[in-house]
N, C-alpha and C. Protein backbone atom coordinates (compact mmCIF):
# COMPACT_ATOMS: atom_id res chain seq x y z
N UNK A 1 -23.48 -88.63 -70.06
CA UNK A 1 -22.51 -88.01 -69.18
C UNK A 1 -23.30 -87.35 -68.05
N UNK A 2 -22.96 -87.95 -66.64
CA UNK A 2 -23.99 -87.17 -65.37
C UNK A 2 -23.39 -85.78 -65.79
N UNK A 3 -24.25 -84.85 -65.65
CA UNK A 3 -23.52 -83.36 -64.82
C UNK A 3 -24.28 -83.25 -63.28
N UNK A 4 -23.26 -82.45 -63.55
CA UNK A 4 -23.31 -81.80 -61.37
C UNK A 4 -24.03 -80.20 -61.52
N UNK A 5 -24.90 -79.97 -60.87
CA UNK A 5 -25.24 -79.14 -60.28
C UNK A 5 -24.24 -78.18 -58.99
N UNK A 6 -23.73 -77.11 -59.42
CA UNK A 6 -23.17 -76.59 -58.27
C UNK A 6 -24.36 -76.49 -56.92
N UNK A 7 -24.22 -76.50 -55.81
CA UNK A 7 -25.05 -76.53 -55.16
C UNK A 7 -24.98 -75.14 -54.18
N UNK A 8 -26.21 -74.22 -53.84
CA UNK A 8 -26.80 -73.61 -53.68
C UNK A 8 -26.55 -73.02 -51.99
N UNK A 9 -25.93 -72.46 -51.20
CA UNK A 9 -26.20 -72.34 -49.20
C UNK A 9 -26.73 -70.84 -49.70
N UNK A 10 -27.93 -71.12 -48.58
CA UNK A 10 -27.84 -69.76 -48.03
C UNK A 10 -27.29 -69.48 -46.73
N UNK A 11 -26.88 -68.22 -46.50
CA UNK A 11 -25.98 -68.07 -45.15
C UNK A 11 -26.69 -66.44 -44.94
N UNK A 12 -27.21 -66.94 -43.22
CA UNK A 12 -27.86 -65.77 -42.71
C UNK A 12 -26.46 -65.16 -41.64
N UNK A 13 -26.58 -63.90 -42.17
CA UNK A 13 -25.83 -63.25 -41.23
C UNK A 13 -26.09 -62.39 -40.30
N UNK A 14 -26.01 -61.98 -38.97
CA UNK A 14 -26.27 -61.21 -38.13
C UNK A 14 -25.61 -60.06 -38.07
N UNK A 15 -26.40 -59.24 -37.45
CA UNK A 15 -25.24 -57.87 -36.97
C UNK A 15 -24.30 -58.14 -36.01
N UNK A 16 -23.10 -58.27 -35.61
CA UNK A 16 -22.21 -58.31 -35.12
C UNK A 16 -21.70 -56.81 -34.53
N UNK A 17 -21.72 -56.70 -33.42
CA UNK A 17 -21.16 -55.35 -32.47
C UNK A 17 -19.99 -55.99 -32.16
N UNK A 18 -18.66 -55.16 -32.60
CA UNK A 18 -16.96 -55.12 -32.71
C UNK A 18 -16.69 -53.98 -31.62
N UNK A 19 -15.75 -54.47 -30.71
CA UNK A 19 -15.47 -53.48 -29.73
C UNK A 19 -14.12 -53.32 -30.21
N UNK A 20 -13.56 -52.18 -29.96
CA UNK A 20 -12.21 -52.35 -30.06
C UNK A 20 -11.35 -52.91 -29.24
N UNK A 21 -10.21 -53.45 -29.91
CA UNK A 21 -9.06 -54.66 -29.68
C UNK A 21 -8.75 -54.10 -28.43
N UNK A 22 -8.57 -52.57 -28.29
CA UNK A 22 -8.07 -52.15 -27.04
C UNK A 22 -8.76 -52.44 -26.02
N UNK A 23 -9.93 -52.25 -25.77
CA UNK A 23 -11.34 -52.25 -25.08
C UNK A 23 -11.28 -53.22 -23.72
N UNK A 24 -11.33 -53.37 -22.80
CA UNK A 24 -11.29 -54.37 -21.97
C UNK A 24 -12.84 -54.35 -20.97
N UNK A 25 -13.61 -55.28 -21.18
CA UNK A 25 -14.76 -55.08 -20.16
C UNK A 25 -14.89 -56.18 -19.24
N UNK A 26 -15.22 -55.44 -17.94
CA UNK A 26 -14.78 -55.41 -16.90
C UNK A 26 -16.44 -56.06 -16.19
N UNK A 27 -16.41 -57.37 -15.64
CA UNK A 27 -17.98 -57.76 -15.27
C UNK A 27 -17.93 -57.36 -14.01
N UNK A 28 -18.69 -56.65 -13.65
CA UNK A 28 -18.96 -55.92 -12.37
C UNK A 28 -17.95 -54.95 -12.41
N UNK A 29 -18.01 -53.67 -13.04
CA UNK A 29 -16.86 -52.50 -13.14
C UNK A 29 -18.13 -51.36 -13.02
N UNK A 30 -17.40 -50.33 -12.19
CA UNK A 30 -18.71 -49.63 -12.05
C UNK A 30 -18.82 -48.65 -13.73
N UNK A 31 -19.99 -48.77 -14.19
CA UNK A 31 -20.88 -47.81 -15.23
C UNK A 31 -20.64 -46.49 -15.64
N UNK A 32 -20.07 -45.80 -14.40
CA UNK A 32 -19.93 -44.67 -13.99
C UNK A 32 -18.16 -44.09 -14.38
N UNK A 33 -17.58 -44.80 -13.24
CA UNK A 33 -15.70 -44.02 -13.66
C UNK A 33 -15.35 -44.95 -14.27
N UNK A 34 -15.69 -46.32 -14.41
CA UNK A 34 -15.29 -47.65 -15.48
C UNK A 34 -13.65 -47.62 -15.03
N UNK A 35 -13.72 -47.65 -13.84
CA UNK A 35 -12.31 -47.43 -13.21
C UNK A 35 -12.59 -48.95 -11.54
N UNK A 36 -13.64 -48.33 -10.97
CA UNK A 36 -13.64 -49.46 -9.68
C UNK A 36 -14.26 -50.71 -9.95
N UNK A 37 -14.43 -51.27 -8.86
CA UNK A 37 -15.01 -52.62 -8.99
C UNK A 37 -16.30 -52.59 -8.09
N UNK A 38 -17.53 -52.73 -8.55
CA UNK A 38 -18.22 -52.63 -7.17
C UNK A 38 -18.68 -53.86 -6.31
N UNK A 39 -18.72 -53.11 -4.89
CA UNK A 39 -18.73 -54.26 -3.77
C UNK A 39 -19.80 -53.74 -2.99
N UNK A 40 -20.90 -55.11 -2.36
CA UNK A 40 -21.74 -54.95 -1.77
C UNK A 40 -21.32 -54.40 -0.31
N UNK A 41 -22.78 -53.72 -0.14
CA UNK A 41 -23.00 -53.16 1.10
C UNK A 41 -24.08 -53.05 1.83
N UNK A 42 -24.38 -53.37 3.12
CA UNK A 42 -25.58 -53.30 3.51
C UNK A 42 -25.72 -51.83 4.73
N UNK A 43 -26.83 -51.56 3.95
CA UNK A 43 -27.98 -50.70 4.12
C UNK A 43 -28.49 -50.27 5.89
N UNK A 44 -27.98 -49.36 6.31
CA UNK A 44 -28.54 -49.07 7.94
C UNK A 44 -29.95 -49.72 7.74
N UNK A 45 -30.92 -49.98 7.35
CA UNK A 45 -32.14 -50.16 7.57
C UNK A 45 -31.97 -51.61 7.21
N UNK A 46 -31.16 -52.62 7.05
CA UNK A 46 -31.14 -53.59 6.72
C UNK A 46 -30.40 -54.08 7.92
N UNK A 47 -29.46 -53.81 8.35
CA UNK A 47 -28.90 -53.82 9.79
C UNK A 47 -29.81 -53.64 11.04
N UNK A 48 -30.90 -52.52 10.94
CA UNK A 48 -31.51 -52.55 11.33
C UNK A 48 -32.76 -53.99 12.43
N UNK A 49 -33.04 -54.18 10.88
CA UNK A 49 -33.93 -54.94 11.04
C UNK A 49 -33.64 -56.63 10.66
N UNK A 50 -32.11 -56.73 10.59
CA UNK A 50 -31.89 -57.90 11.20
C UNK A 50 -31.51 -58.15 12.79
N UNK A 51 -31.08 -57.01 13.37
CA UNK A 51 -30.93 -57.19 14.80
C UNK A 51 -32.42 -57.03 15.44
N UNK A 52 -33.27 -56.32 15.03
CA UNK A 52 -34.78 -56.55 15.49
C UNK A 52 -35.40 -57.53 15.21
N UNK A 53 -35.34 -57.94 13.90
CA UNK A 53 -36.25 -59.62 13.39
C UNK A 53 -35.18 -60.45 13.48
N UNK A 54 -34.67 -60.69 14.18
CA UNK A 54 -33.26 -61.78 14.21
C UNK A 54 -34.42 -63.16 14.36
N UNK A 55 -34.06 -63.99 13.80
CA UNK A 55 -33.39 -64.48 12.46
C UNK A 55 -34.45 -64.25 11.22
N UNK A 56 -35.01 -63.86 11.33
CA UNK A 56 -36.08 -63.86 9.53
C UNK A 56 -35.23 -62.52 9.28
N UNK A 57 -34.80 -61.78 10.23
CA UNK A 57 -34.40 -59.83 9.75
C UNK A 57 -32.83 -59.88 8.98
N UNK A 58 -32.24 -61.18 9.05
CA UNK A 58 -31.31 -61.77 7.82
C UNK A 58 -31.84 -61.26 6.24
N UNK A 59 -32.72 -61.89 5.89
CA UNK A 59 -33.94 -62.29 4.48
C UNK A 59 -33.70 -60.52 3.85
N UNK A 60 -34.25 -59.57 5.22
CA UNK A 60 -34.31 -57.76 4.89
C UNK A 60 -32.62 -57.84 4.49
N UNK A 61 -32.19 -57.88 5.65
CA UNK A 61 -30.61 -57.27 5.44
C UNK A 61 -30.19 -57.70 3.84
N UNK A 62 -30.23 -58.89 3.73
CA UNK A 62 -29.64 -59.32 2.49
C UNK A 62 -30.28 -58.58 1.31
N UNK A 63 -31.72 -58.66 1.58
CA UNK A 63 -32.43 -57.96 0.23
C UNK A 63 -32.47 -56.79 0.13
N UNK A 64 -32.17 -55.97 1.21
CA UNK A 64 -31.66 -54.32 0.90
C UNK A 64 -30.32 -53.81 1.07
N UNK A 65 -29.38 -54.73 0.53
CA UNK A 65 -28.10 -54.24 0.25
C UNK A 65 -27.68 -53.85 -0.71
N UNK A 66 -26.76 -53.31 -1.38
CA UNK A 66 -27.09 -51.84 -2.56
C UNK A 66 -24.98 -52.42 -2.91
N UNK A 67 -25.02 -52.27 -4.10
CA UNK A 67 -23.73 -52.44 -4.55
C UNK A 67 -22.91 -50.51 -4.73
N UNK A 68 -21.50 -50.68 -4.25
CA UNK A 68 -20.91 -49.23 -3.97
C UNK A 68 -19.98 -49.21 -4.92
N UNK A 69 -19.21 -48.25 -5.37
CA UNK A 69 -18.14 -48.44 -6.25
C UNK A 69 -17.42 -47.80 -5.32
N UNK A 70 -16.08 -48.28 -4.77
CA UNK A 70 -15.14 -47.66 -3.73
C UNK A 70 -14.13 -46.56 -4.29
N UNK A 71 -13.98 -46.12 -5.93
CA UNK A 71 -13.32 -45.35 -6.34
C UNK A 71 -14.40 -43.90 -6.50
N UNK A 72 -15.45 -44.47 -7.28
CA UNK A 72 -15.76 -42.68 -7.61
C UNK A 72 -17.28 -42.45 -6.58
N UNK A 73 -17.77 -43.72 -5.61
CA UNK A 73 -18.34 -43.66 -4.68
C UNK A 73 -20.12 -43.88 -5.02
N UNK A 74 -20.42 -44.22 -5.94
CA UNK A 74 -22.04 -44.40 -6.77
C UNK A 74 -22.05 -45.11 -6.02
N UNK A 75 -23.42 -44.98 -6.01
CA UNK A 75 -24.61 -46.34 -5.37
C UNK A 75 -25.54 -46.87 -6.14
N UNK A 76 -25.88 -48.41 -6.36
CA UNK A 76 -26.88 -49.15 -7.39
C UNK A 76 -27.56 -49.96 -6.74
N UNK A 77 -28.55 -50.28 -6.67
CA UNK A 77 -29.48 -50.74 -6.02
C UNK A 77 -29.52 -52.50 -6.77
C-alpha cells in the first residue's frame, strides 16, 4: 500500500505596515499641514541667471527651483 507523505511549505513572512482604512495619502501633499498640494517655483536667482546666461541660464533656472505648498506656505528644496 503506497503512503503519502503530507508535504512540508515554508512561508516567509514580512512585516507589513497597515495604515488605517481611513488614511488617504496624498503623492506630492505637503509633509507639513498634509492639507496642500505642492507646486513648483522658481527661485529669483534662477530667473536671474537665465535672463543673463540665456540659453544655458535655462539648465540654473530649472535646477534651482524649490517646491511651495500654497496652503500653509513651506518651502522644499
Amino acid at each position: 500500500i503506497p503512503t503519502t507523505h503530507p508535504r512540508v511549505y515554508n512561508i516567509h513572512s514580512r512585516g507589513v505596515t497597515r495604515y488605517p482604512a481611513n488614511s488617504i495619502v496624498v503623492v506630492g501633499g505637503c509633509p507639513v499641514c498634509r492639507v496642500g498640494v505642492l507646486e513648483y517655483c522658481f527661485t529669483f536667482l534662477g530667473i536671474f541667471l537665465a535672463i543673463v546666461l540665456f540659453p544655458f541660464g535655462f539648465i540654473c533656472c530649472f535646477a534651482l527651483r524649490k517646491r511651495r505648498c500654497p496652503n500653509c506656505g513651506a518651502t522644499f528644496t
